[in-house]
Protein backbone atom coordinates (compact mmCIF):
# COMPACT_ATOMS: atom_id res chain seq x y z
CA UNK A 1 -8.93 -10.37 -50.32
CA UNK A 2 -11.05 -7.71 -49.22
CA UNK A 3 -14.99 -8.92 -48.37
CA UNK A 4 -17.87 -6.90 -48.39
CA UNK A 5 -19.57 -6.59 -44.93
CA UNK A 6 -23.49 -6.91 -45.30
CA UNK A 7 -24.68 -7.42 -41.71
CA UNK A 8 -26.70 -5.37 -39.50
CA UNK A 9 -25.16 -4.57 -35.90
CA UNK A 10 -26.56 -3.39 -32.50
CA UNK A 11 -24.09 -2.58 -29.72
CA UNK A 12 -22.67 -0.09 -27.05
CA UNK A 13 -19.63 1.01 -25.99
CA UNK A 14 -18.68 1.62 -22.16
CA UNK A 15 -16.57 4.22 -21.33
CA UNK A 16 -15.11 4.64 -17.67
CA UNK A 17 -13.80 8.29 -16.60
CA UNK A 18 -12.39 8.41 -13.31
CA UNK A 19 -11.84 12.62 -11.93
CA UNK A 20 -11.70 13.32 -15.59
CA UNK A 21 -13.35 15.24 -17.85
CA UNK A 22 -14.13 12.87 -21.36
CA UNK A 23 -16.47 15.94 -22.78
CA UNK A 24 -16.43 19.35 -21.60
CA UNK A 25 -18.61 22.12 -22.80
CA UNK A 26 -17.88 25.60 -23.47
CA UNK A 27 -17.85 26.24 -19.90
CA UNK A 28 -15.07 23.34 -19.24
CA UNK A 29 -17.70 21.75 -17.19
CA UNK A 30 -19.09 18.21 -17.67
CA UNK A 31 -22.13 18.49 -20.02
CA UNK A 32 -25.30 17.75 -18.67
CA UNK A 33 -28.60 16.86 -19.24
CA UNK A 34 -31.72 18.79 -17.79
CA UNK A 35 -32.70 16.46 -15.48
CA UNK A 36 -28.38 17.13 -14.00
CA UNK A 37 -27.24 14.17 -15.56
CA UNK A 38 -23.64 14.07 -17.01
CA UNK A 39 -23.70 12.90 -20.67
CA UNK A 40 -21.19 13.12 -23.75
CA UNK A 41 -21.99 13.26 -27.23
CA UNK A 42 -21.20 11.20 -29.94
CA UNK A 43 -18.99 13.48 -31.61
CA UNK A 44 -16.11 13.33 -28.97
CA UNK A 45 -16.55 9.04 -29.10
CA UNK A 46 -16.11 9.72 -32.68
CA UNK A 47 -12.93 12.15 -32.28
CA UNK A 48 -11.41 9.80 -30.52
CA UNK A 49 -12.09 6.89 -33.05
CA UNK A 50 -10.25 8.57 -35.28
CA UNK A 51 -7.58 10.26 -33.82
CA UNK A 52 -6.65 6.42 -33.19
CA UNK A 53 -6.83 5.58 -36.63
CA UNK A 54 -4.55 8.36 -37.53
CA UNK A 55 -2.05 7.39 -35.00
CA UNK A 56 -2.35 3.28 -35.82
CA UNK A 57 -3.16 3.45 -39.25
CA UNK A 58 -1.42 5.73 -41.53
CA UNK A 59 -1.97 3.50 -44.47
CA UNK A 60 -5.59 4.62 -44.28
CA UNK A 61 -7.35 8.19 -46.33
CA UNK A 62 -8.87 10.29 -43.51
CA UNK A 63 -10.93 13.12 -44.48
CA UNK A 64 -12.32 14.85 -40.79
CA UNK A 65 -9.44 15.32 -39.44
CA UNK A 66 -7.82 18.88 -38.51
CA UNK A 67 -5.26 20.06 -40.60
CA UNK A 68 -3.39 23.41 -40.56
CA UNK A 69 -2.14 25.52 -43.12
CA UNK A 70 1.66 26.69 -43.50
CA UNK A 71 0.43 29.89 -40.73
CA UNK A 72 -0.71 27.37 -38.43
CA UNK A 73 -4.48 28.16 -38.98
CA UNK A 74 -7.03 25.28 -39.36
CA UNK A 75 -7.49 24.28 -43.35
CA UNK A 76 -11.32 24.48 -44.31
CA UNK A 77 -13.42 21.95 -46.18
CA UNK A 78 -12.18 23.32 -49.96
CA UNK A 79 -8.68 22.84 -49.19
CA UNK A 80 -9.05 19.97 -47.41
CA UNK A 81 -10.18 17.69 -49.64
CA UNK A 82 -7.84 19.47 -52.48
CA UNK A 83 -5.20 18.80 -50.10
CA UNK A 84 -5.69 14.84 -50.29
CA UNK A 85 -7.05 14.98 -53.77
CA UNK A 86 -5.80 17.45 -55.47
CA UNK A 87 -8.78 19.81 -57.74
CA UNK A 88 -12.06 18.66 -57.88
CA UNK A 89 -12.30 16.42 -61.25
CA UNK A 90 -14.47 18.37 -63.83
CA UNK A 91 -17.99 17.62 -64.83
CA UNK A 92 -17.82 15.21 -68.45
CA UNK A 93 -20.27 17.34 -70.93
CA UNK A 94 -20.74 15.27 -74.43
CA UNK A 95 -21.93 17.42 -76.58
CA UNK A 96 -22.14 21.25 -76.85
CA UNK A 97 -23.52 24.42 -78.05
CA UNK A 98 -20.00 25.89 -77.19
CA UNK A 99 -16.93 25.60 -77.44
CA UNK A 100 -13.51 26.45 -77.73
CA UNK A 101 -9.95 25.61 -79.37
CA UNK A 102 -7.41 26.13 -77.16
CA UNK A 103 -4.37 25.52 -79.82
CA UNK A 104 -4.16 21.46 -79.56
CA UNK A 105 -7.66 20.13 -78.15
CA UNK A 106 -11.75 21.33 -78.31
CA UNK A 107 -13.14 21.88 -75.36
CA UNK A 108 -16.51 21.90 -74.68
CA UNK A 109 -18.71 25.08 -72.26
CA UNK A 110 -22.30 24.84 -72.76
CA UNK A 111 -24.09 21.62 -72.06
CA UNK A 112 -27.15 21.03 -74.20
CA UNK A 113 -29.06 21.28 -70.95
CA UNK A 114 -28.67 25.27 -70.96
CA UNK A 115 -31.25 27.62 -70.33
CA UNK A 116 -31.89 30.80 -71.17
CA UNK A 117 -33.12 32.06 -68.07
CA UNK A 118 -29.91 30.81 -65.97
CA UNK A 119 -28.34 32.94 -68.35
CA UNK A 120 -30.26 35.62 -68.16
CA UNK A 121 -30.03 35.55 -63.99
CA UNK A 122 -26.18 35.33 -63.92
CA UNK A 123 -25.94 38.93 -65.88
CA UNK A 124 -28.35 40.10 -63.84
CA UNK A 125 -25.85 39.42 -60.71
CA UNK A 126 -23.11 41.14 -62.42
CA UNK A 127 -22.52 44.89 -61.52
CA UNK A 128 -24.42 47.48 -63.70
CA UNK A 129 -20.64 48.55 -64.55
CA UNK A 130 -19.05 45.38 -65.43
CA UNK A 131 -17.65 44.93 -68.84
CA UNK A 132 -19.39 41.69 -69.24
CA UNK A 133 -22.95 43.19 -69.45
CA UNK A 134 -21.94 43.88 -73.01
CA UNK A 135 -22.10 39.85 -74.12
CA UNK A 136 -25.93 39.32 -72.65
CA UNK A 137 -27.48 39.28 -75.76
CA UNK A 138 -24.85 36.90 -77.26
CA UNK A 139 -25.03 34.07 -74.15
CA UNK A 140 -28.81 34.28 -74.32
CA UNK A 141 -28.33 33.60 -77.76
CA UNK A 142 -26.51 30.13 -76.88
CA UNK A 143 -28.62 29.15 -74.63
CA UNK A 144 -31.84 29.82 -76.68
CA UNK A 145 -34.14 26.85 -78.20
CA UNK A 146 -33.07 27.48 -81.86
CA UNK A 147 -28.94 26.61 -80.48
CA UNK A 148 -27.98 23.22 -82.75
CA UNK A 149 -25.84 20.51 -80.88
CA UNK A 150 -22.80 19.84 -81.56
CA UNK A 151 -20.64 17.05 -80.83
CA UNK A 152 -17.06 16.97 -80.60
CA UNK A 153 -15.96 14.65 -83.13
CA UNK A 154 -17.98 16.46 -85.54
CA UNK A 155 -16.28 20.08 -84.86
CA UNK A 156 -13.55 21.37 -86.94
CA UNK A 157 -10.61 22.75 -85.73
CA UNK A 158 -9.39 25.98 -87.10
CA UNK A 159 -6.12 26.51 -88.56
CA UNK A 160 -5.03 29.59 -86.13
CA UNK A 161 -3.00 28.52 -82.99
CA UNK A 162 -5.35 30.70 -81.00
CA UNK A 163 -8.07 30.83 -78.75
CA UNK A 164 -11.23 31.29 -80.33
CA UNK A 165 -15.05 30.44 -78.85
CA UNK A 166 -17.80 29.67 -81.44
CA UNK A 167 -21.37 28.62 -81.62
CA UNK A 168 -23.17 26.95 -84.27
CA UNK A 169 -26.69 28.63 -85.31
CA UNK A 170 -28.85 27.09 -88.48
CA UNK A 171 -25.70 25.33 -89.34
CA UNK A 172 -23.04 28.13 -89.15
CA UNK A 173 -20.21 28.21 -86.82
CA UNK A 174 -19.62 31.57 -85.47
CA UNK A 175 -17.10 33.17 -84.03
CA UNK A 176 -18.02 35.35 -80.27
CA UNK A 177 -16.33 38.03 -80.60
CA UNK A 178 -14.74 40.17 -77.79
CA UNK A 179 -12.18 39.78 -75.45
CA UNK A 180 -10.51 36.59 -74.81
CA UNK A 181 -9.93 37.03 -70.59
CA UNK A 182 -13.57 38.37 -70.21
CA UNK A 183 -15.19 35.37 -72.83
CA UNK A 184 -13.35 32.90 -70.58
CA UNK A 185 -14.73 34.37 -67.10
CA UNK A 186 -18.24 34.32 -68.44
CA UNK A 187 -17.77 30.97 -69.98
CA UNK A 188 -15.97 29.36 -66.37
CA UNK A 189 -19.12 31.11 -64.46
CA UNK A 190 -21.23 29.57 -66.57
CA UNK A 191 -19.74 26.65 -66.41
CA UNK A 192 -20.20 26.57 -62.96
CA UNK A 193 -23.91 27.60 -62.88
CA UNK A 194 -25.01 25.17 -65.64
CA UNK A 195 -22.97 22.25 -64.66
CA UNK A 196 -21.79 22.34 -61.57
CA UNK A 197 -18.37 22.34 -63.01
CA UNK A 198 -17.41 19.20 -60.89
CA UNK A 199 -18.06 15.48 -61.80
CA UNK A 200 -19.76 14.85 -58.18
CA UNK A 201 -19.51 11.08 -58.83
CA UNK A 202 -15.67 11.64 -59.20
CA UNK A 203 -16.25 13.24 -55.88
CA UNK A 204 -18.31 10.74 -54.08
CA UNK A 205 -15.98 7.94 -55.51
CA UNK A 206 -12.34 9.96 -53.92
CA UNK A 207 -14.54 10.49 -50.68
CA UNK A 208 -15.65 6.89 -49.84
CA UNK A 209 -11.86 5.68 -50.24
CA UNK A 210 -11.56 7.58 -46.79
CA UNK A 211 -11.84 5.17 -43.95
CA UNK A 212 -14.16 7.76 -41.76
CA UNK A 213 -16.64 8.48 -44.38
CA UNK A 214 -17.17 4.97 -44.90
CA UNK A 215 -18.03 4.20 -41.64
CA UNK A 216 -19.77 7.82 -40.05
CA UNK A 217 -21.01 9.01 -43.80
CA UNK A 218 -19.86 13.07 -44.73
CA UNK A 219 -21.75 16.28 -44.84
CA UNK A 220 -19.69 17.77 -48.23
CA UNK A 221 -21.30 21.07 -48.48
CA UNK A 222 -18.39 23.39 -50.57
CA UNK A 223 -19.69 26.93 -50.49
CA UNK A 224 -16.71 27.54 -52.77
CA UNK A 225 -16.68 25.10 -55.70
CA UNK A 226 -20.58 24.64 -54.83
CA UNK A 227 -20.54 21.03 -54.43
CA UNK A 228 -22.87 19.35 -52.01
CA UNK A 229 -22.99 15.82 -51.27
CA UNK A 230 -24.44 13.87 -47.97
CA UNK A 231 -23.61 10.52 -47.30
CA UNK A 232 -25.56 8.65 -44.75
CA UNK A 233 -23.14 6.49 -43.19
CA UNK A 234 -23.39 2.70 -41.98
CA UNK A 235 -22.32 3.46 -37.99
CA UNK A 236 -24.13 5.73 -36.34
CA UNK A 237 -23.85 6.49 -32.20
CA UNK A 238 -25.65 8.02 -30.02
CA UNK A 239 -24.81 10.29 -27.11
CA UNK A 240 -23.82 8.58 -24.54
CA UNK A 241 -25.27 8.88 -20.70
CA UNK A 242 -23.76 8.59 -17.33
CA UNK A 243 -25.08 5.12 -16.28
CA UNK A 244 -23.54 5.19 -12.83
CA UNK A 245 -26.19 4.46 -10.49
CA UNK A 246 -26.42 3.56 -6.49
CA UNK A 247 -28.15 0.41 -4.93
CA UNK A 248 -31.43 2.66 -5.41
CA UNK A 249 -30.68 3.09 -8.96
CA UNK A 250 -30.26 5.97 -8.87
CA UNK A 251 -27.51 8.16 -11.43
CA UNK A 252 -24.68 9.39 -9.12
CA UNK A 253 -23.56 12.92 -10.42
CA UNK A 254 -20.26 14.42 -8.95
CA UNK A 255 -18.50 17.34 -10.65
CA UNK A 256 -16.35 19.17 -9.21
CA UNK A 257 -14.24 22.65 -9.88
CA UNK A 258 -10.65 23.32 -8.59
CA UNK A 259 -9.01 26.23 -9.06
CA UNK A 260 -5.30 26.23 -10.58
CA UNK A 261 -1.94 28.64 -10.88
CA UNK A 262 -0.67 29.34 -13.98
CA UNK A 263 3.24 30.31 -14.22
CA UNK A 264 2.51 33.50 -16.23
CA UNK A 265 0.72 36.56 -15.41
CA UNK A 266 -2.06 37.86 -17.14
CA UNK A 267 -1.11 41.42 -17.82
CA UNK A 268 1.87 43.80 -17.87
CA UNK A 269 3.10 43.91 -13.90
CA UNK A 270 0.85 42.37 -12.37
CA UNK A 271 2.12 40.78 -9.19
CA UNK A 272 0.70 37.30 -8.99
CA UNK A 273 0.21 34.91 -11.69
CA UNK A 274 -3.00 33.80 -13.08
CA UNK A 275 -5.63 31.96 -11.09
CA UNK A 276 -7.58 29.57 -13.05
CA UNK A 277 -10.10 26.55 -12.20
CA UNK A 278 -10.88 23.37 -13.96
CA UNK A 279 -13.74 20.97 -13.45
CA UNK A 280 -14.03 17.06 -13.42
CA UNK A 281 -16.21 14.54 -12.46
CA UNK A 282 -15.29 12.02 -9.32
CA UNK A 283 -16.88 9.46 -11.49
CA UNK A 284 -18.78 8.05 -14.23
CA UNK A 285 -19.95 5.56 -16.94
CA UNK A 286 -21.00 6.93 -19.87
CA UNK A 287 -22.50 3.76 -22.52
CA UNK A 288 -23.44 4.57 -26.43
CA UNK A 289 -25.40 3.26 -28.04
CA UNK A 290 -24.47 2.60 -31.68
CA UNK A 291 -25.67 0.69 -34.70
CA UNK A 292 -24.10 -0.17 -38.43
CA UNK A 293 -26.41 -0.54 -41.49
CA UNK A 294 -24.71 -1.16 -44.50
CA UNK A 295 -27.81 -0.52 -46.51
CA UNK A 296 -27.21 3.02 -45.54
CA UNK A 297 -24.39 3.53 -47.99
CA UNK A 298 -25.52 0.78 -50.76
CA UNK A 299 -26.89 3.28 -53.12
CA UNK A 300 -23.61 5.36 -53.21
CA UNK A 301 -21.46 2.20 -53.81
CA UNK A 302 -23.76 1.91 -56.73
CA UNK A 303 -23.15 5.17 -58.17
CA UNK A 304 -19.65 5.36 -58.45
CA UNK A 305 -19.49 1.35 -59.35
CA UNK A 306 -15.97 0.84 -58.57
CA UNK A 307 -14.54 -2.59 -57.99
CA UNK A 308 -13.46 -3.06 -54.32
CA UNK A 309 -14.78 -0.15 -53.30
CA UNK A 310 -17.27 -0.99 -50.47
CA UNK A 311 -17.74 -1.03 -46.66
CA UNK A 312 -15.27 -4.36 -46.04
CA UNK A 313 -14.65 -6.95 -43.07
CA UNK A 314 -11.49 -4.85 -42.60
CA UNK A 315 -13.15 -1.42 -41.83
CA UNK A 316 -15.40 -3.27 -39.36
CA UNK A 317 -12.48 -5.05 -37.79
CA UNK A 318 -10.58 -1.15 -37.04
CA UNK A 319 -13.91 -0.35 -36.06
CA UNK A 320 -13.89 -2.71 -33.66
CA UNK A 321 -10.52 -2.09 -32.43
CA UNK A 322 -11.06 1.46 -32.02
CA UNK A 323 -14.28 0.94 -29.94
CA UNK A 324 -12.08 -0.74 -27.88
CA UNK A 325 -9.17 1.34 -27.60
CA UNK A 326 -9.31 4.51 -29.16
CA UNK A 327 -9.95 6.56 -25.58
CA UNK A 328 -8.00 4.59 -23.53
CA UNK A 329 -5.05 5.86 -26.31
CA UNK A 330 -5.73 9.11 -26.55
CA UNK A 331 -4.48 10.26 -22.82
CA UNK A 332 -5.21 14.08 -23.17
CA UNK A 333 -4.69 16.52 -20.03
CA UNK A 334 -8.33 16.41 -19.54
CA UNK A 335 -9.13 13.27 -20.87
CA UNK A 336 -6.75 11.40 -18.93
CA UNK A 337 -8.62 9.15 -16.30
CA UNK A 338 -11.30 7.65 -19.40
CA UNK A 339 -10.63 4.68 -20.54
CA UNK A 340 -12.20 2.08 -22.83
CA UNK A 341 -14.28 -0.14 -20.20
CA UNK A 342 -15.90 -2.54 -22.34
CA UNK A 343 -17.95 -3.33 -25.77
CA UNK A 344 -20.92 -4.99 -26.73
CA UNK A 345 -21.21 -6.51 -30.47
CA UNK A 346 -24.62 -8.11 -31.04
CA UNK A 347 -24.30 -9.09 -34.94
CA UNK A 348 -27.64 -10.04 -36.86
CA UNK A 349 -27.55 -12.64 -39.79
CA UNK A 350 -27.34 -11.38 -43.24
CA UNK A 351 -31.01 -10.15 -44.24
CA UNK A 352 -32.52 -9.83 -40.69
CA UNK A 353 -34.71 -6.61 -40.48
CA UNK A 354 -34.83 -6.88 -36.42
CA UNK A 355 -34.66 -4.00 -34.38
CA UNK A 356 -33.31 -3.78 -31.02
CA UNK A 357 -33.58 -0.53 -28.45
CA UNK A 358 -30.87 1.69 -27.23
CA UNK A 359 -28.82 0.01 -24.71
CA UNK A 360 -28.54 3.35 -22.96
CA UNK A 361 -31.34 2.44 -21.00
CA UNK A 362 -30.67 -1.12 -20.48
CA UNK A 363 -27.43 -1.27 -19.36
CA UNK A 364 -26.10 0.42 -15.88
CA UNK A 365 -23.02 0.19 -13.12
CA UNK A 366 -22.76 0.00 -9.88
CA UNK A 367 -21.24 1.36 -7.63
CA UNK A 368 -19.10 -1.72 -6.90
CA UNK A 369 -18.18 -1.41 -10.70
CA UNK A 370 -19.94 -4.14 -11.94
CA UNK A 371 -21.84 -3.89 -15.37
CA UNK A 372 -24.99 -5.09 -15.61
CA UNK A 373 -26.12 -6.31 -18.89
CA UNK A 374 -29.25 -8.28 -17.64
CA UNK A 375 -32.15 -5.71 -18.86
CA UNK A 376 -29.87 -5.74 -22.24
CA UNK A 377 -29.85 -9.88 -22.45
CA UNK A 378 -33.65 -10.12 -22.35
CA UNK A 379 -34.02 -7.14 -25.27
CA UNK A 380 -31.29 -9.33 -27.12
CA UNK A 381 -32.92 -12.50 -26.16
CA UNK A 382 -36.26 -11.72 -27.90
CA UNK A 383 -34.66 -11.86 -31.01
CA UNK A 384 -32.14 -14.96 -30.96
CA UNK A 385 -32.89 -16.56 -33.72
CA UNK A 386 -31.81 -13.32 -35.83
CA UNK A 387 -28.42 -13.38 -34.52
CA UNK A 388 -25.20 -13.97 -35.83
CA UNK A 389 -22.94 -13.99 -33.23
CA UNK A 390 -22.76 -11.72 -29.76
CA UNK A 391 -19.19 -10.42 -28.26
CA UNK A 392 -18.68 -8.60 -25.07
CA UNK A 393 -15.23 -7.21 -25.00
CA UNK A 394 -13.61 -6.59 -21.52
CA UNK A 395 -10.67 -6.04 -19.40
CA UNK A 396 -11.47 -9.33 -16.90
CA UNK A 397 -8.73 -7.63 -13.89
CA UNK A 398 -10.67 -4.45 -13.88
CA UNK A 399 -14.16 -5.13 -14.76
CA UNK A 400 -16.90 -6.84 -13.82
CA UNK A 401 -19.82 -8.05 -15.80
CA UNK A 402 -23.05 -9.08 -15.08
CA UNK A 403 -25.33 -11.38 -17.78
CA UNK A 404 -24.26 -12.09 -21.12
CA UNK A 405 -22.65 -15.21 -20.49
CA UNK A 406 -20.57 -17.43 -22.66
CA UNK A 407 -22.50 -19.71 -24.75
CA UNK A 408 -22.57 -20.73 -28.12
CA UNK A 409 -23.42 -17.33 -29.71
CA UNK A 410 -21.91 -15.09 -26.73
CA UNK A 411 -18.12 -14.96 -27.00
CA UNK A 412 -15.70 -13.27 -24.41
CA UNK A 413 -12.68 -11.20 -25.18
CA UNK A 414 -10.13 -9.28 -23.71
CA UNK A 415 -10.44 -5.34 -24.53
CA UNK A 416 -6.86 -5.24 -24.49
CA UNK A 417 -5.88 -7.63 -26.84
CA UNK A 418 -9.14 -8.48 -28.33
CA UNK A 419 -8.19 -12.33 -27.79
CA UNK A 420 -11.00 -14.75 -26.72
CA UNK A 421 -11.13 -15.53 -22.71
């Protein structure tokens, strides 16, 4: 059985990237900071997170993720989460100031929250010319102060086995007359404008079943079905730096650029085939810094109230796994040469509010390729009575480590098969 995970986490995750290149920018050169230093930014730790969940999990809903259409062109947001969902669910209205009878069911249009100057503003954005300009009066009408409620139950149905839209004014039902395709496109715009036409907790609820929103959170902003929702999720990373630093400490920075041959040529008889270049670096550590918070995402949980559904044990144990393999798996051309070095777990008890600082800064390696946690164990140390449990996960035939010794809270494990040393 599924449990809920409630703890607060600190940590970092060590990458190693040996004449590769982990995170290019749009120049194909290592990114860098200002001051020359190569960096990476969370976003291609993240891509690689869950590219490995895709490939090791296909039991498990993931939402960022790049799909492509039947032409081979990327999907976009809309059809994306249509895609894995099907249409968005529509927003429940209870009661009505109109309404229509489609033959078998009553189906409610205008919410009793309608205003008159919402109205008002979507004829306005219609063209001079459009036949809808004609029903103005009528809509402003609905949406006026002196519109009676009407709920559903209370509505009878009338006898045709047509179509027909109606309003209720003083305690008449009226028909709106005109025509039936040009009633429904002002009713589904309004709709839209009044309502949002989607149930958004529907929404949140088929979101947070996917595995990456749980654990990064979501920017949902549909331009298309206008549905915005932003979930502030539980892990969050940092960009990580090149920590790579000579007996000075000093960062050591070494990109290079070589230049390539394609097979092809680049135009219509030329004689030679294309030249190109590519750069890596000779070598680097880049560490992230990353925390979880599962207060982050509470209040969502909350909102759509649904049993089970909640960040769990289990999505912090793929987490886990993927901090530890995910970029060691992924073995791209220009990726190739980074691999998962090690991981650093520092879990708080239940209910601490502690704060610890970016390990960034407090963690470094040399260049004999030892990592040195020591600045990191006396940051950690100040707080020791808040913590749950510490685990440093590394490969122990490759890597080196400095501090963080076993004890009673600090636990060893082997990147590879995340079994205790």
């Amino acid at each position: 059985m599924l449990q809920e995970f409630k703890n607060r986490v600190f940590g970092a995750v060590i990458l190693k990237s040996i004449n590769s290149n982990f995170n290019a920018d749009f120049t194909h050169h290592p990114r860098t900071l200002p001051d020359g230093v190569v960096y990476s930014t969370d976003k291609a730790l993240k891509y690689t997170i869950k590219d490995y969940f895709k490939k090791v999990g296909n039991d498990q809903k993931l939402f960022y993720i790049k799909r492509y259409n039947d032409k081979m062109n990327p999907i976009n947001l809309n059809d994306t989460y249509k895609h894995i969902f099907g249409n968005y669910p529509k927003a429940p209205i209870d009661k009505y100031c109109l309404f229509y009878f489609d033959g078998e069911d009553v189906k409610g249009i205008l919410p009793k929250i309608s205003k008159k100057k919402q109205v008002t503003d979507f004829f306005k954005s219609l063209e001079q010319e459009s036949s809808l300009i004609k029903y103005q009066k009528d809509f402003e009408t609905l949406a006026g102060k002196d519109v009676i409620v009407v709920e559903e139950s209370k509505i009878e149905k009338p006898n045709e086995e047509t179509e027909f839209f109606f309003y209720k004014q003083k305690d008449i039902i009226k028909k709106v007359e005109g025509e039936l395709d040009e009633l429904k496109q002002i009713c589904g715009n309004l709709e839209i404008l009044l309502t949002g036409g989607v149930n958004k907790f529907e929404v949140l609820k088929n979101l947070l079943t996917c595995l990456d929103i749980r654990l990064f959170g979501a920017t949902f902003a549909d331009g298309v079905d206008k549905v915005n929702i932003s979930i502030h999720g539980p892990v969050q990373i940092n960009h990580g730096k090149n920590c790579f630093v000579d007996e000075k400490g000093n960062v050591i920075n070494e990109p290079y650029t070589e230049d390539i041959l394609s097979p092809f040529a680049d135009k219509e008889g030329a004689q030679m085939s294309t030249i190109g270049n590519q750069s890596n670096i000779k070598e680097a550590h880049y560490v992230f810094h990353f925390s979880v918070n599962p207060k982050n995402t509470e209040e969502f949980y909350k909102k759509v109230n649904v049993e089970g559904l909640f960040l769990s044990d289990e999505d912090i144990n793929k987490l886990k796994e993927a901090f530890n393999n995910s970029v060691t798996a992924l073995d791209s051309s220009r990726k190739i040469g980074t691999e998962n070095e090690a991981t650093l777990w520092i879990q708080l008890k239940e209910g601490s509010k502690k704060m610890l600082p970016s390990f960034t800064e407090l963690i470094s390696i040399n260049e004999n390729r030892e990592i040195d946690f020591t600045r990191a164990e006396e940051a950690i140390n100040s707080i020791s009575d808040e913590i749950e449990q510490i685990e440093v996960y590394f490969n122990p035939t490759t890597t080196v480590i400095k501090g963080m010794n076993k004890s009673k809270k600090v636990k060893h494990f082997n990147i590879l098969n995340n079994q205790e040393m």
